[in-house]
C-alpha atoms as a PDB file:
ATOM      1  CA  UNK A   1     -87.561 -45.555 -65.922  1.00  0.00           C
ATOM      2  CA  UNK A   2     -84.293 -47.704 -64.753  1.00  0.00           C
ATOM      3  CA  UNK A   3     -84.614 -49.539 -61.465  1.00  0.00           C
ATOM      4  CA  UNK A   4     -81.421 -49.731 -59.399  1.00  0.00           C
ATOM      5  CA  UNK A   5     -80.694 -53.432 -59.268  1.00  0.00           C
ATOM      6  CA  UNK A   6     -77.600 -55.207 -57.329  1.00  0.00           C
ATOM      7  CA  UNK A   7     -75.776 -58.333 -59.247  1.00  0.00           C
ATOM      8  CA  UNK A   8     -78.911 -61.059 -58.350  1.00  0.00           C
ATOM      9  CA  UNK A   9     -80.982 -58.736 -60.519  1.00  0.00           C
ATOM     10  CA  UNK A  10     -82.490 -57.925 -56.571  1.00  0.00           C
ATOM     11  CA  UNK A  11     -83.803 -54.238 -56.714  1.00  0.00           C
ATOM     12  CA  UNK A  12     -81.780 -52.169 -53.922  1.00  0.00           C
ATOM     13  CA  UNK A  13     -84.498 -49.806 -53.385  1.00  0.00           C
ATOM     14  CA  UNK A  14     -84.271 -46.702 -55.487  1.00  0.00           C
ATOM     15  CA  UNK A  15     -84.717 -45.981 -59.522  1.00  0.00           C
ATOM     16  CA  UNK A  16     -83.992 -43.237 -61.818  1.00  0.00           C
ATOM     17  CA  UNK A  17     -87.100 -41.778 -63.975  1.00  0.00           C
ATOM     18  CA  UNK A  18     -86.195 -39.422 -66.942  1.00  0.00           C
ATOM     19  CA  UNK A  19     -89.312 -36.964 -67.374  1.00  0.00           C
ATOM     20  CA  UNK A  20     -90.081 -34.842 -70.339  1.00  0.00           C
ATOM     21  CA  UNK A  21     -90.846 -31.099 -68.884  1.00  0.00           C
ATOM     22  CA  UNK A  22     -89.448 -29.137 -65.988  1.00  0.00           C
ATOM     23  CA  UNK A  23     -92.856 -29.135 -64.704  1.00  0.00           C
ATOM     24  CA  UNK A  24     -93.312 -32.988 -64.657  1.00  0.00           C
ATOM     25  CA  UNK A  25     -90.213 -32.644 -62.224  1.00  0.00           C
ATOM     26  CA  UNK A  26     -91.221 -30.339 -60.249  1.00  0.00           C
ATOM     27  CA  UNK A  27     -94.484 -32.175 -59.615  1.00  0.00           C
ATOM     28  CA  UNK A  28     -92.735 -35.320 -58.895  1.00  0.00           C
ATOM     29  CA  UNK A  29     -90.105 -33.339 -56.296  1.00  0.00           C
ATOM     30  CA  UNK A  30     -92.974 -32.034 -54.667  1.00  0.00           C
ATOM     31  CA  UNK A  31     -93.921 -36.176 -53.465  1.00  0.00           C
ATOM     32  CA  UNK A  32     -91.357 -36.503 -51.568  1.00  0.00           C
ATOM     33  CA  UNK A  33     -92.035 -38.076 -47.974  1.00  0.00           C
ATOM     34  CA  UNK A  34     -95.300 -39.062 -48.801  1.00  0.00           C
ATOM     35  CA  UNK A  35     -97.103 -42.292 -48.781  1.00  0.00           C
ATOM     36  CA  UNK A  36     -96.955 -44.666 -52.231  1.00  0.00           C
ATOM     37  CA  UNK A  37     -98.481 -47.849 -51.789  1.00  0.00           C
ATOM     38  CA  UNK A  38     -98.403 -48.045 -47.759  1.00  0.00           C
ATOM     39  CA  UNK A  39     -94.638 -46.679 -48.178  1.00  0.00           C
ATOM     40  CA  UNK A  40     -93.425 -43.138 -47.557  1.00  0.00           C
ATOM     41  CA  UNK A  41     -90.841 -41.838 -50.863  1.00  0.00           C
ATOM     42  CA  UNK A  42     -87.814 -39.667 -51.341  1.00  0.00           C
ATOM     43  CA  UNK A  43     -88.112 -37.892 -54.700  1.00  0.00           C
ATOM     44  CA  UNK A  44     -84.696 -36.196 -55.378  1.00  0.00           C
ATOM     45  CA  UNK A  45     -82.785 -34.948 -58.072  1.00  0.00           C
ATOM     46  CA  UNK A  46     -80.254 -37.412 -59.475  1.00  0.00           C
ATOM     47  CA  UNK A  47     -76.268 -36.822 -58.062  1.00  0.00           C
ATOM     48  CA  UNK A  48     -73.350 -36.383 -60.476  1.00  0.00           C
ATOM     49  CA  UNK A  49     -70.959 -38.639 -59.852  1.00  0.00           C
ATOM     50  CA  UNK A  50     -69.022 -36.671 -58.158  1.00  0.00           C
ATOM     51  CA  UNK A  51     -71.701 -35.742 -56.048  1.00  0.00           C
ATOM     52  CA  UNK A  52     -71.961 -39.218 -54.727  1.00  0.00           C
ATOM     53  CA  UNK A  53     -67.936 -38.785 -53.931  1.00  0.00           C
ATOM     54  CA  UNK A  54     -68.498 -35.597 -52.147  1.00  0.00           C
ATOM     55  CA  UNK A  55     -71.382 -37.782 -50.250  1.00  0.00           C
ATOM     56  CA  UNK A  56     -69.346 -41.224 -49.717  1.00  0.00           C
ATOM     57  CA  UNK A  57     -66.518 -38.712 -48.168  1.00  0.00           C
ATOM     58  CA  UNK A  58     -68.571 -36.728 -45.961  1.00  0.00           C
ATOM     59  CA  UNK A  59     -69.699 -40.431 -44.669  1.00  0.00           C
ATOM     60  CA  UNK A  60     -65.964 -41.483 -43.838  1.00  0.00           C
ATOM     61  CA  UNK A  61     -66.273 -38.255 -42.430  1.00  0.00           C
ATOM     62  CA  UNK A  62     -68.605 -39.037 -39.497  1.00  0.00           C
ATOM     63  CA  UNK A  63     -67.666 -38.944 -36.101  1.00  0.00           C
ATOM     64  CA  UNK A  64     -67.430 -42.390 -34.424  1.00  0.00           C
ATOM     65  CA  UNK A  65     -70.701 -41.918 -31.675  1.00  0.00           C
ATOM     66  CA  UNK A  66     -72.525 -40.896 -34.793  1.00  0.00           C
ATOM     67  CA  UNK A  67     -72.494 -37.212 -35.151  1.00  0.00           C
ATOM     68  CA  UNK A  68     -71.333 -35.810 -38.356  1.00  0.00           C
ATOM     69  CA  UNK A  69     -67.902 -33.594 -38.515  1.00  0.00           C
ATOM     70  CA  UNK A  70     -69.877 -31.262 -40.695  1.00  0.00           C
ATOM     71  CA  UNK A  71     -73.388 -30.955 -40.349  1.00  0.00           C
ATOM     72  CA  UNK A  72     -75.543 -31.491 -43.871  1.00  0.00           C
ATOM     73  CA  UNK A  73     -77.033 -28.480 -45.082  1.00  0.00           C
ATOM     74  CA  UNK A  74     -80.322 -29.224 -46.292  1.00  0.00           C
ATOM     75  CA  UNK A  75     -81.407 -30.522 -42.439  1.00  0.00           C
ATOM     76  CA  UNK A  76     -84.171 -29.206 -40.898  1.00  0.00           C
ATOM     77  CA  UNK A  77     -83.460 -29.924 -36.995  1.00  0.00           C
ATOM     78  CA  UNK A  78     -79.941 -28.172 -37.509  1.00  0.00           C
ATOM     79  CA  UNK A  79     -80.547 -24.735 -35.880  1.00  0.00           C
ATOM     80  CA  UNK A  80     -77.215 -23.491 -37.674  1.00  0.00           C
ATOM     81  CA  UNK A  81     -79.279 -24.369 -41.005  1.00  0.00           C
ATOM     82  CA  UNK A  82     -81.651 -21.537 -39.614  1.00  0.00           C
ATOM     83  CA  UNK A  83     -85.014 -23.561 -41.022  1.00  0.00           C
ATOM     84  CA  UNK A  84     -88.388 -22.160 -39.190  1.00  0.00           C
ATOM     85  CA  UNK A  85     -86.774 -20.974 -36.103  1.00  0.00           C
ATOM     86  CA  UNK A  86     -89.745 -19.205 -35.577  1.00  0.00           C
ATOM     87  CA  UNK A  87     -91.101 -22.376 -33.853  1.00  0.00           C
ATOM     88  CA  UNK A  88     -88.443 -22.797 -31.634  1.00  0.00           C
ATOM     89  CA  UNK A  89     -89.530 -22.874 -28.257  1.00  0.00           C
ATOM     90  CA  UNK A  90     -86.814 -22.911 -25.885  1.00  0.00           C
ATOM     91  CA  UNK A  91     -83.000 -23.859 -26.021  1.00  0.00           C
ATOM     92  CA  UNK A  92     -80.628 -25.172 -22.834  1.00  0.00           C
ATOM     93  CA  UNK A  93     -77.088 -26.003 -23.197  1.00  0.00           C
ATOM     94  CA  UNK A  94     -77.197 -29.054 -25.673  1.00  0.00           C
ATOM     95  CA  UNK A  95     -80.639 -29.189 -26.664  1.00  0.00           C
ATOM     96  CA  UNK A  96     -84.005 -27.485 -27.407  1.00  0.00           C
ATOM     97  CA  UNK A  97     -87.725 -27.683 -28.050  1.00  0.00           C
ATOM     98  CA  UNK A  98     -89.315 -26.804 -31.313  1.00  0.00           C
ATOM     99  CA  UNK A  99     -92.921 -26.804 -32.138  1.00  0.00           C
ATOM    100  CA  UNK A 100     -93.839 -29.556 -34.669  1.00  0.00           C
ATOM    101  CA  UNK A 101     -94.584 -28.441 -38.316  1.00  0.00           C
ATOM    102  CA  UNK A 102     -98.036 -29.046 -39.025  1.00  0.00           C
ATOM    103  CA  UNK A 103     -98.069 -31.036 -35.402  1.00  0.00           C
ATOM    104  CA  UNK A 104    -100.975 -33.891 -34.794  1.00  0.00           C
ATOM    105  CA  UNK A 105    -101.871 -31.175 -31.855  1.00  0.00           C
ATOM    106  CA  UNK A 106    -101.533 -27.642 -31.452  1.00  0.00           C
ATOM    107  CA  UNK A 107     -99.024 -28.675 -28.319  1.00  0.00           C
ATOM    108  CA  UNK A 108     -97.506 -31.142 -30.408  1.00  0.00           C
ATOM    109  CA  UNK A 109     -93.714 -30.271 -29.828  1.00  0.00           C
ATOM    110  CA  UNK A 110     -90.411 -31.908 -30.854  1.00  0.00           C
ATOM    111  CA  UNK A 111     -87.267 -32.447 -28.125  1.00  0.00           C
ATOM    112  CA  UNK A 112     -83.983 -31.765 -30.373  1.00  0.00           C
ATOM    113  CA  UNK A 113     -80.198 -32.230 -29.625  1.00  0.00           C
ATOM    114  CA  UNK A 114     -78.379 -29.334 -31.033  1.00  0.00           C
ATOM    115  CA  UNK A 115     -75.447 -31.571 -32.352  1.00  0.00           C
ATOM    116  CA  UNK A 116     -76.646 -33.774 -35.907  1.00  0.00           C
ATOM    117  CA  UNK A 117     -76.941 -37.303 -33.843  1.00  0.00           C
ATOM    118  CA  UNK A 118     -78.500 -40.303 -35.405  1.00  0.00           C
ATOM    119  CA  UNK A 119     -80.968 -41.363 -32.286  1.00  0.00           C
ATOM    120  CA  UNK A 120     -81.447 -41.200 -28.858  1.00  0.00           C
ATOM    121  CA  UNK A 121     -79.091 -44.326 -28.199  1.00  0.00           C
ATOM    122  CA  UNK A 122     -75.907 -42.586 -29.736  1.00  0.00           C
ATOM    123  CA  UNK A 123     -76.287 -39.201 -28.004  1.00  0.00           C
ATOM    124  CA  UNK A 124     -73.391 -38.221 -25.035  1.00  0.00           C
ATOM    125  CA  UNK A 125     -74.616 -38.486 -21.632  1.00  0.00           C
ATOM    126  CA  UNK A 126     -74.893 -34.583 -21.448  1.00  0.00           C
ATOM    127  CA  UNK A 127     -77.293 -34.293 -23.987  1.00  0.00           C
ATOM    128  CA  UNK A 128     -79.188 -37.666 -23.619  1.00  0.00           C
ATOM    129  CA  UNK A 129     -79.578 -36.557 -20.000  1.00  0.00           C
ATOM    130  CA  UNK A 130     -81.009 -32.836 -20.929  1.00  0.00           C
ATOM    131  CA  UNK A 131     -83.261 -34.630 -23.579  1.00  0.00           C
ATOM    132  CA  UNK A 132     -84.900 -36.476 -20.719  1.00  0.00           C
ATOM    133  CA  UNK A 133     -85.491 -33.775 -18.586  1.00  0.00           C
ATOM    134  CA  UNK A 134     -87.099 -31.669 -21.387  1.00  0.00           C
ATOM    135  CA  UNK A 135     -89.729 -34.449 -21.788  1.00  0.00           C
ATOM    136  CA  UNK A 136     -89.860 -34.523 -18.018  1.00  0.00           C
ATOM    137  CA  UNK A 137     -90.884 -31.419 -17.843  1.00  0.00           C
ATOM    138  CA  UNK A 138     -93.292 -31.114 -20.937  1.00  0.00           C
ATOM    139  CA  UNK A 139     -94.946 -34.317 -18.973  1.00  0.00           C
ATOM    140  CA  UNK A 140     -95.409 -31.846 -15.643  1.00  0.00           C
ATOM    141  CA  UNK A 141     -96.641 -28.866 -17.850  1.00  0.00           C
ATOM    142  CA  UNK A 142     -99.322 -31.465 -19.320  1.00  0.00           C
ATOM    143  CA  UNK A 143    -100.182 -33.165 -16.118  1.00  0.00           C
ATOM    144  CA  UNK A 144    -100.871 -29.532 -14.601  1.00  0.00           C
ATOM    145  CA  UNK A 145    -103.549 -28.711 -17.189  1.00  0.00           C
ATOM    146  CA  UNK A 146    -101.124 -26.362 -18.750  1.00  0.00           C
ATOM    147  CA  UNK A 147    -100.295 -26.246 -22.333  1.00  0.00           C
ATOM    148  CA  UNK A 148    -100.438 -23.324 -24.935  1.00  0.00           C
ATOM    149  CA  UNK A 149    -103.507 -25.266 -26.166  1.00  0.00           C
ATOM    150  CA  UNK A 150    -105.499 -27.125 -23.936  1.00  0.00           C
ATOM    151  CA  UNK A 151    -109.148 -27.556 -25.305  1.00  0.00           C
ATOM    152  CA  UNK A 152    -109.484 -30.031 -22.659  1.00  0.00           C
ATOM    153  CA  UNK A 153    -111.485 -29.196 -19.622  1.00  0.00           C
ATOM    154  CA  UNK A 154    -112.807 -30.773 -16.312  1.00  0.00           C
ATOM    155  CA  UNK A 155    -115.571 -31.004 -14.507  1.00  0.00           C
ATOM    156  CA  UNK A 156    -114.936 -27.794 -13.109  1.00  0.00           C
ATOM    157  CA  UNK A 157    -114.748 -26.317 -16.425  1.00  0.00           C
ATOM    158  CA  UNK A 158    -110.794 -25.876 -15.626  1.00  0.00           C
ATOM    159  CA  UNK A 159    -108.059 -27.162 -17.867  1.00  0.00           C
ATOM    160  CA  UNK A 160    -107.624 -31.123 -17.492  1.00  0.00           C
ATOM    161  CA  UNK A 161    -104.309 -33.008 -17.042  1.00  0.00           C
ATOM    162  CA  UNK A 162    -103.018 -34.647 -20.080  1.00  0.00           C
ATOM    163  CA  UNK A 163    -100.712 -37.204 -20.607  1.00  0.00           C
ATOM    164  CA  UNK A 164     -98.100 -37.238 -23.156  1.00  0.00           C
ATOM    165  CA  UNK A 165     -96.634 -40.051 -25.777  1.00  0.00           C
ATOM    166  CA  UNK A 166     -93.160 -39.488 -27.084  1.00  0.00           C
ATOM    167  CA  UNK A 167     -91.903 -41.556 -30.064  1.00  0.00           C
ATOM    168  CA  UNK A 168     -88.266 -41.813 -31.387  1.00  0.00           C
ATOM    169  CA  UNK A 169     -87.744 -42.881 -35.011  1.00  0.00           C
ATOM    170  CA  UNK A 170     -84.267 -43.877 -35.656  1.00  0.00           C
ATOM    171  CA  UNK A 171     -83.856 -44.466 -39.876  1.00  0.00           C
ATOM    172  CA  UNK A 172     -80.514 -43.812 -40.968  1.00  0.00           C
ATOM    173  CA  UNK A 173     -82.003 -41.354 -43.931  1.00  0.00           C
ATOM    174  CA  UNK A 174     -78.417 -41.570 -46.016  1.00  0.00           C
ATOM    175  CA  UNK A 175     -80.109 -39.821 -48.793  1.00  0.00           C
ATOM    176  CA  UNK A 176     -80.865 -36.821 -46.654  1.00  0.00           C
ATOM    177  CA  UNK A 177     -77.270 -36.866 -44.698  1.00  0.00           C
ATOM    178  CA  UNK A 178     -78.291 -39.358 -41.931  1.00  0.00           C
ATOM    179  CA  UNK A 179     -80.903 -38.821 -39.231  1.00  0.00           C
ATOM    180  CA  UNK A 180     -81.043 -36.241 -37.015  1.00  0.00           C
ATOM    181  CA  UNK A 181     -82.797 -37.148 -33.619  1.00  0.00           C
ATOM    182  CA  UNK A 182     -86.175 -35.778 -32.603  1.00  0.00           C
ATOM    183  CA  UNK A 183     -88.115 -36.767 -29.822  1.00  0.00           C
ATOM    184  CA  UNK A 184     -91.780 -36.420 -31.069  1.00  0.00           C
ATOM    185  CA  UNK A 185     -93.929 -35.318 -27.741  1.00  0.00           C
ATOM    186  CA  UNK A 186     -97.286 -35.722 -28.371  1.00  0.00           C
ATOM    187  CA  UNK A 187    -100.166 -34.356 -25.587  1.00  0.00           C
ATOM    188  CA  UNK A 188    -103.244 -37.216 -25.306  1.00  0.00           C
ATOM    189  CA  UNK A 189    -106.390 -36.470 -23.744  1.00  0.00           C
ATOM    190  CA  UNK A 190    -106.323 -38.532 -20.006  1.00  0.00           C
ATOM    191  CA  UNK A 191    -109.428 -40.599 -21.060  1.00  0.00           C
ATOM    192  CA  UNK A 192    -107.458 -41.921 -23.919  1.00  0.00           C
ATOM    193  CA  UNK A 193    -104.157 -42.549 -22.951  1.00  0.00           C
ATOM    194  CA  UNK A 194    -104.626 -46.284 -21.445  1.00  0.00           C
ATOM    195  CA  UNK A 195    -105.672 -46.663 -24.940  1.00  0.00           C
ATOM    196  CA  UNK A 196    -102.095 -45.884 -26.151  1.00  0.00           C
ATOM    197  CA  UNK A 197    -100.353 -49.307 -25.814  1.00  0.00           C
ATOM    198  CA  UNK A 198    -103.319 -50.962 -27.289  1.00  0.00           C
ATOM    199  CA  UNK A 199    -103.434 -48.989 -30.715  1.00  0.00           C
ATOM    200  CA  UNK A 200     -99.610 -49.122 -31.046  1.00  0.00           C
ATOM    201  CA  UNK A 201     -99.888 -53.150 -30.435  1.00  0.00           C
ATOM    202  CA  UNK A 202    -103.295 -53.464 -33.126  1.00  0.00           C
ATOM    203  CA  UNK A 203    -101.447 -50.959 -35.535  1.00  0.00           C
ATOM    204  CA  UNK A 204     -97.563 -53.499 -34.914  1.00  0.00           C
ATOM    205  CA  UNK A 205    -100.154 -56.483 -35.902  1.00  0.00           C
ATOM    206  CA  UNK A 206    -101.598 -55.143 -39.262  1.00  0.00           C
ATOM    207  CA  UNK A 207     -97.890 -54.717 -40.523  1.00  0.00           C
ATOM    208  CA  UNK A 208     -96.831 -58.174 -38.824  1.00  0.00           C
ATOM    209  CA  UNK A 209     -94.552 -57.427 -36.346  1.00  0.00           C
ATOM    210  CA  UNK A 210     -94.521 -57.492 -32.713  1.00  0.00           C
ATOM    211  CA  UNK A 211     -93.287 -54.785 -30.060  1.00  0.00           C
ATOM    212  CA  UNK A 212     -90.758 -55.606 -27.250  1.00  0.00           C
ATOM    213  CA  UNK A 213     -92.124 -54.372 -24.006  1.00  0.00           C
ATOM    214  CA  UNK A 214     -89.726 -52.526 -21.251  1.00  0.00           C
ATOM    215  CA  UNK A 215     -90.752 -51.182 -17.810  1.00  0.00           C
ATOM    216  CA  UNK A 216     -90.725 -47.343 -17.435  1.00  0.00           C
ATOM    217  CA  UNK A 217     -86.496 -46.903 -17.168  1.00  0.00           C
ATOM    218  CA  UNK A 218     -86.042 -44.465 -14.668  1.00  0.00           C
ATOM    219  CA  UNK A 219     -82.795 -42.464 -16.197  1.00  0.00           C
ATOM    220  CA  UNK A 220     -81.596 -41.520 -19.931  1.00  0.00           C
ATOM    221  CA  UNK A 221     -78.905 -43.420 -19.213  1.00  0.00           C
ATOM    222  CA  UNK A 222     -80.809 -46.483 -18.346  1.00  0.00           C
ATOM    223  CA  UNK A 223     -82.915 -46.010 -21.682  1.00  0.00           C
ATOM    224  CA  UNK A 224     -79.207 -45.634 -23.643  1.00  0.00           C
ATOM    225  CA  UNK A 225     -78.227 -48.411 -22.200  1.00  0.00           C
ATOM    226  CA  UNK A 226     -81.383 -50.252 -23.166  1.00  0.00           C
ATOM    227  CA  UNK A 227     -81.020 -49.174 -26.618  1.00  0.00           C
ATOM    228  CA  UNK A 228     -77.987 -49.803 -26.944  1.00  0.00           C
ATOM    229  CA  UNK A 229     -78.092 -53.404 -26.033  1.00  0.00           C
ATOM    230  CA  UNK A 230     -81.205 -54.230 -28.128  1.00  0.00           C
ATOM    231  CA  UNK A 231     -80.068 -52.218 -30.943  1.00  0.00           C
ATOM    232  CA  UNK A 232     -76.467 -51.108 -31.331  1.00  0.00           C
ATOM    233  CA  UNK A 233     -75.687 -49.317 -34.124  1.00  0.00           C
ATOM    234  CA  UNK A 234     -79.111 -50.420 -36.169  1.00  0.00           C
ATOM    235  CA  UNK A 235     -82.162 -48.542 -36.867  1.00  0.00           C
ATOM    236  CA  UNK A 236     -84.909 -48.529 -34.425  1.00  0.00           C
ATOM    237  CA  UNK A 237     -88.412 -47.525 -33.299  1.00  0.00           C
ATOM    238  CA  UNK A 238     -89.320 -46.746 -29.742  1.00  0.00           C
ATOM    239  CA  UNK A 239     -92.315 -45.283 -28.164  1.00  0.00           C
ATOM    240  CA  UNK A 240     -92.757 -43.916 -24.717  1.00  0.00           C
ATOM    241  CA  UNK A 241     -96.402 -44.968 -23.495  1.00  0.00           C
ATOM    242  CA  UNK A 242     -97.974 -42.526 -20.971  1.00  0.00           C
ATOM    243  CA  UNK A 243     -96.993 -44.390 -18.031  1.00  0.00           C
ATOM    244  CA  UNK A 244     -93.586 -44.582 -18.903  1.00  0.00           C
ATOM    245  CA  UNK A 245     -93.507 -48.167 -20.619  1.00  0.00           C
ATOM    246  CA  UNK A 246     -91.182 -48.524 -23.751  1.00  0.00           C
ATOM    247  CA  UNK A 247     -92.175 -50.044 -26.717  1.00  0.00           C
ATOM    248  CA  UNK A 248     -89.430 -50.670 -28.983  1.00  0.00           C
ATOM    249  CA  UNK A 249     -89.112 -52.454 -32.698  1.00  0.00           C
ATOM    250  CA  UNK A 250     -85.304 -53.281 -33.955  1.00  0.00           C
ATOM    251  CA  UNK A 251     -85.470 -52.618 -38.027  1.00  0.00           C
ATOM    252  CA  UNK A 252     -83.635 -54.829 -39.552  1.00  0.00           C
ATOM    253  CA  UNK A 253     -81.452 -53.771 -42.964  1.00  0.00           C
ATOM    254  CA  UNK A 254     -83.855 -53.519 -45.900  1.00  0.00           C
ATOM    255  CA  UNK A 255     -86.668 -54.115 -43.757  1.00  0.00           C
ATOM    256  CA  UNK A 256     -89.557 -51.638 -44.646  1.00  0.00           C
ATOM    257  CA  UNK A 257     -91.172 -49.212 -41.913  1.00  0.00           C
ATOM    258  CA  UNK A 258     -92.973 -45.785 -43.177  1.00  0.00           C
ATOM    259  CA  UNK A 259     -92.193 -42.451 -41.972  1.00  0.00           C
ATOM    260  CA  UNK A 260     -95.324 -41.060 -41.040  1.00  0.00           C
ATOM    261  CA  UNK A 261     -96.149 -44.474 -38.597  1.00  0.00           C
ATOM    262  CA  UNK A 262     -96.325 -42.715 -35.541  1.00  0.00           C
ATOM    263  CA  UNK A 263     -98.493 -39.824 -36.963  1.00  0.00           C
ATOM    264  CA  UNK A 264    -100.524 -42.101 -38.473  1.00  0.00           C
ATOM    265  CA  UNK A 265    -101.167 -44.617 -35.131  1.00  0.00           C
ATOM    266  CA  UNK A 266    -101.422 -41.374 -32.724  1.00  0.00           C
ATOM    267  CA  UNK A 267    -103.836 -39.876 -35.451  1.00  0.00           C
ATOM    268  CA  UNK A 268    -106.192 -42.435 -35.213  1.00  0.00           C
ATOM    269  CA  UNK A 269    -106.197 -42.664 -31.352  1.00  0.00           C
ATOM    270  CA  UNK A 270    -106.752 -38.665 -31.020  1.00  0.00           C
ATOM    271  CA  UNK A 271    -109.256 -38.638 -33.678  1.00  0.00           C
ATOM    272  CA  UNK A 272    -107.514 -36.648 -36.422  1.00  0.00           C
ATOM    273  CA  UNK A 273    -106.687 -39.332 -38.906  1.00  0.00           C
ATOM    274  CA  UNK A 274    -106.570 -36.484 -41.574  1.00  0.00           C
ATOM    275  CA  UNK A 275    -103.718 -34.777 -39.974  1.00  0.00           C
ATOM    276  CA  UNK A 276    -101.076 -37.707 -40.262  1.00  0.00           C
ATOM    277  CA  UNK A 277     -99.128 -36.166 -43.687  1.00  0.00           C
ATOM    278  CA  UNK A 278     -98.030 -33.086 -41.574  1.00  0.00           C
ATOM    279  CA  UNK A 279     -97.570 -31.332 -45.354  1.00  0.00           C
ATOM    280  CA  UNK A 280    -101.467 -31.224 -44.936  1.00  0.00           C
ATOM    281  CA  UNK A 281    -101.539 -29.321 -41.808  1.00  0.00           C
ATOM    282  CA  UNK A 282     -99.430 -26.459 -42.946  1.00  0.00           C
ATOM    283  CA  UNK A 283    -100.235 -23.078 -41.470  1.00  0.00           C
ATOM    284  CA  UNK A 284     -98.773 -19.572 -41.959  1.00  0.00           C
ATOM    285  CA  UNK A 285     -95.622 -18.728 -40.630  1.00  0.00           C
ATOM    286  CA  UNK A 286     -97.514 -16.093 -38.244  1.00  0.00           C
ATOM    287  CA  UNK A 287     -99.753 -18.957 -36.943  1.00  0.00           C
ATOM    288  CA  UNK A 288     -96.909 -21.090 -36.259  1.00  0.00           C
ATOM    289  CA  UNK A 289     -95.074 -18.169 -34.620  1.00  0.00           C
ATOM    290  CA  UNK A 290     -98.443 -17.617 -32.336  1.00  0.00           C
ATOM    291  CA  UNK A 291     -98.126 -21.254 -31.438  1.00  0.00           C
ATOM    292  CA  UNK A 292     -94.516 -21.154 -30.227  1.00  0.00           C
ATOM    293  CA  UNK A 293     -95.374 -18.125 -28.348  1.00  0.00           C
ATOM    294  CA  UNK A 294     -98.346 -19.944 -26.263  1.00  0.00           C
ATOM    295  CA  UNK A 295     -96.498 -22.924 -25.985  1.00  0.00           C
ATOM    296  CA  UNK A 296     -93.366 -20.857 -24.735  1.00  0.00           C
ATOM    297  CA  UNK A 297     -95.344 -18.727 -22.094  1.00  0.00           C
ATOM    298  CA  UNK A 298     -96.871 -21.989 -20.513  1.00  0.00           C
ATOM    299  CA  UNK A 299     -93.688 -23.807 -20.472  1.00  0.00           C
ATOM    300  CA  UNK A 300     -91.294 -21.401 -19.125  1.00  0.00           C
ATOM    301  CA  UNK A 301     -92.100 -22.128 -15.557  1.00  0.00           C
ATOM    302  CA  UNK A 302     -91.217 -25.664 -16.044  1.00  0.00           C
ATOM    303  CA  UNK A 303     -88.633 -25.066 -17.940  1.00  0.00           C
ATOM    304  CA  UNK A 304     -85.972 -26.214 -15.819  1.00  0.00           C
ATOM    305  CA  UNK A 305     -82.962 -27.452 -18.444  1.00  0.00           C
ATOM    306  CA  UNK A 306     -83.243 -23.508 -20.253  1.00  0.00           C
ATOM    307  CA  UNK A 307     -83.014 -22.190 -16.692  1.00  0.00           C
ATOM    308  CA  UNK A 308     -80.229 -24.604 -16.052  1.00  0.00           C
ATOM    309  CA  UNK A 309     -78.374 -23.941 -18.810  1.00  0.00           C
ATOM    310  CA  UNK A 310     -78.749 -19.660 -18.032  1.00  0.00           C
ATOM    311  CA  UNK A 311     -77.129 -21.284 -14.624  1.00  0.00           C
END
């Protein structure tokens, strides 16, 4: 094992392990994005060096709102990379909705520009704008009662409104050929969603931070401009609270924050703690398809930026 240290003998983050077996490496590959010691990894092969050029150049490479000139081919989001589009659940003109993989829910769906953009902040009006409305309109769809899933019922016995999370987490993932945005939408039971803010705020305490609190904006390009002014160009974590209050957290360079955070907080509050690693919640790719297909069906009504974009 050699860990990657910078001139002050600081490590920077990363170190190389040599293994003895193929197998040992697969093993080891197959840990990626998991937790180690409160901390999710990236286990990847080492680079050549010129690699690391090839890497470095597509950098220099990236456009100047964010977006890269070519998108990397190992993303998942990327619907020209053709990963699980079975889960796809509708597309408009600049974005679409895709089911999550191994989701904290069944509805538990994703919001997705079509362009590789870093976060929320850096998207163009266009697609910021068509973002919002897709979480608009997921928010109507749960407030109806509707929902491919809805387990929930009244006292009627008829579906129950739900309310809906959405959490944005902006890492620049270098290793991985930068970020590309997701809007996590998650559907919470009525009865627990005034719990939201509080098990965000207990969850921000254990790890010694503390969240900066916005009213609801009312436009994506009042949250951009929010964003942008808090954050610029840095990483970031925001979460959308059911009644439309923004919780955001400014990562600072080198400044730790796990993957799997808002899995793990919205696990606990929906009572599925065991579902936070989504590699544990893996189903068959006919499952997943049925999902989309429910999820579809209910949404298509609401579905105004798909009808939009059909003009």
């Amino acid at each position: 094992l050699k860990l990657g240290q910078g001139e002050d003998g600081r490590s920077r983050g990363f170190c190389h392990v040599v293994f003895g077996s193929t197998e040992a490496v697969e093993k080891a590959l197959g840990l990626t994005d998991n937790p180690f010691f409160g901390r999710d990894i990236t286990v990847a092969m080492a680079k050549s060096e010129k690699e690391r050029g090839d890497d470095r150049d597509a950098r220099r490479g990236t456009h100047r709102n964010g977006t890269n000139a070519t998108p990397p081919t190992g993303c998942w989001f990327c619907l020209s990379n053709e990963k699980d589009t079975h889960l796809v659940a509708s597309i408009a003109g600049e974005c679409f909705v895709s089911m999550d993989k191994g989701g904290l829910v069944a509805d538990h769906c994703q919001v997705v520009p079509v362009e590789h953009t870093p976060s929320f902040a850096s998207l163009s009006p266009s697609a910021a704008a068509e973002v919002w409305s897709y979480i608009a309109c997921v928010r109507k769809m749960l407030n109806d009662g509707g929902g491919g899933s809805n387990d929930t019922v009244d006292a009627n016995h008829c579906a129950a409104p739900r309310d809906l999370v959405v959490f944005e987490r902006h890492l620049a993932l270098r290793s991985k050929g930068g970020n590309h945005v997701h809007m996590n939408c998650v559907p919470v039971p009525r009865e627990k969603a005034n719990k939201a803010r509080k098990i965000f705020e207990q969850a921000a305490k254990r790890l010694g931070f503390e969240w900066d609190v916005f009213d609801a904006p009312t436009s994506a390009e009042q949250l951009q401009a929010l964003l942008q002014e808090k954050a610029g160009d840095d990483e970031y974590y925001c979460v959308h609270l059911p009644d439309g209050q923004i919780l955001f957290r400014l990562i600072k360079p080198k400044e730790p924050h796990w993957m799997s955070f808002g899995r793990e907080v919205l696990g606990h509050l929906l009572g599925c703690p065991e579902r936070t690693a989504w590699q544990e919640c893996m189903e068959s790719e006919t499952a997943e398809t049925s999902r989309a297909e429910k999820f579809k069906n209910a949404f298509e009504k609401y579905d105004e930026p798909a009808k939009n974009a059909l003009g």
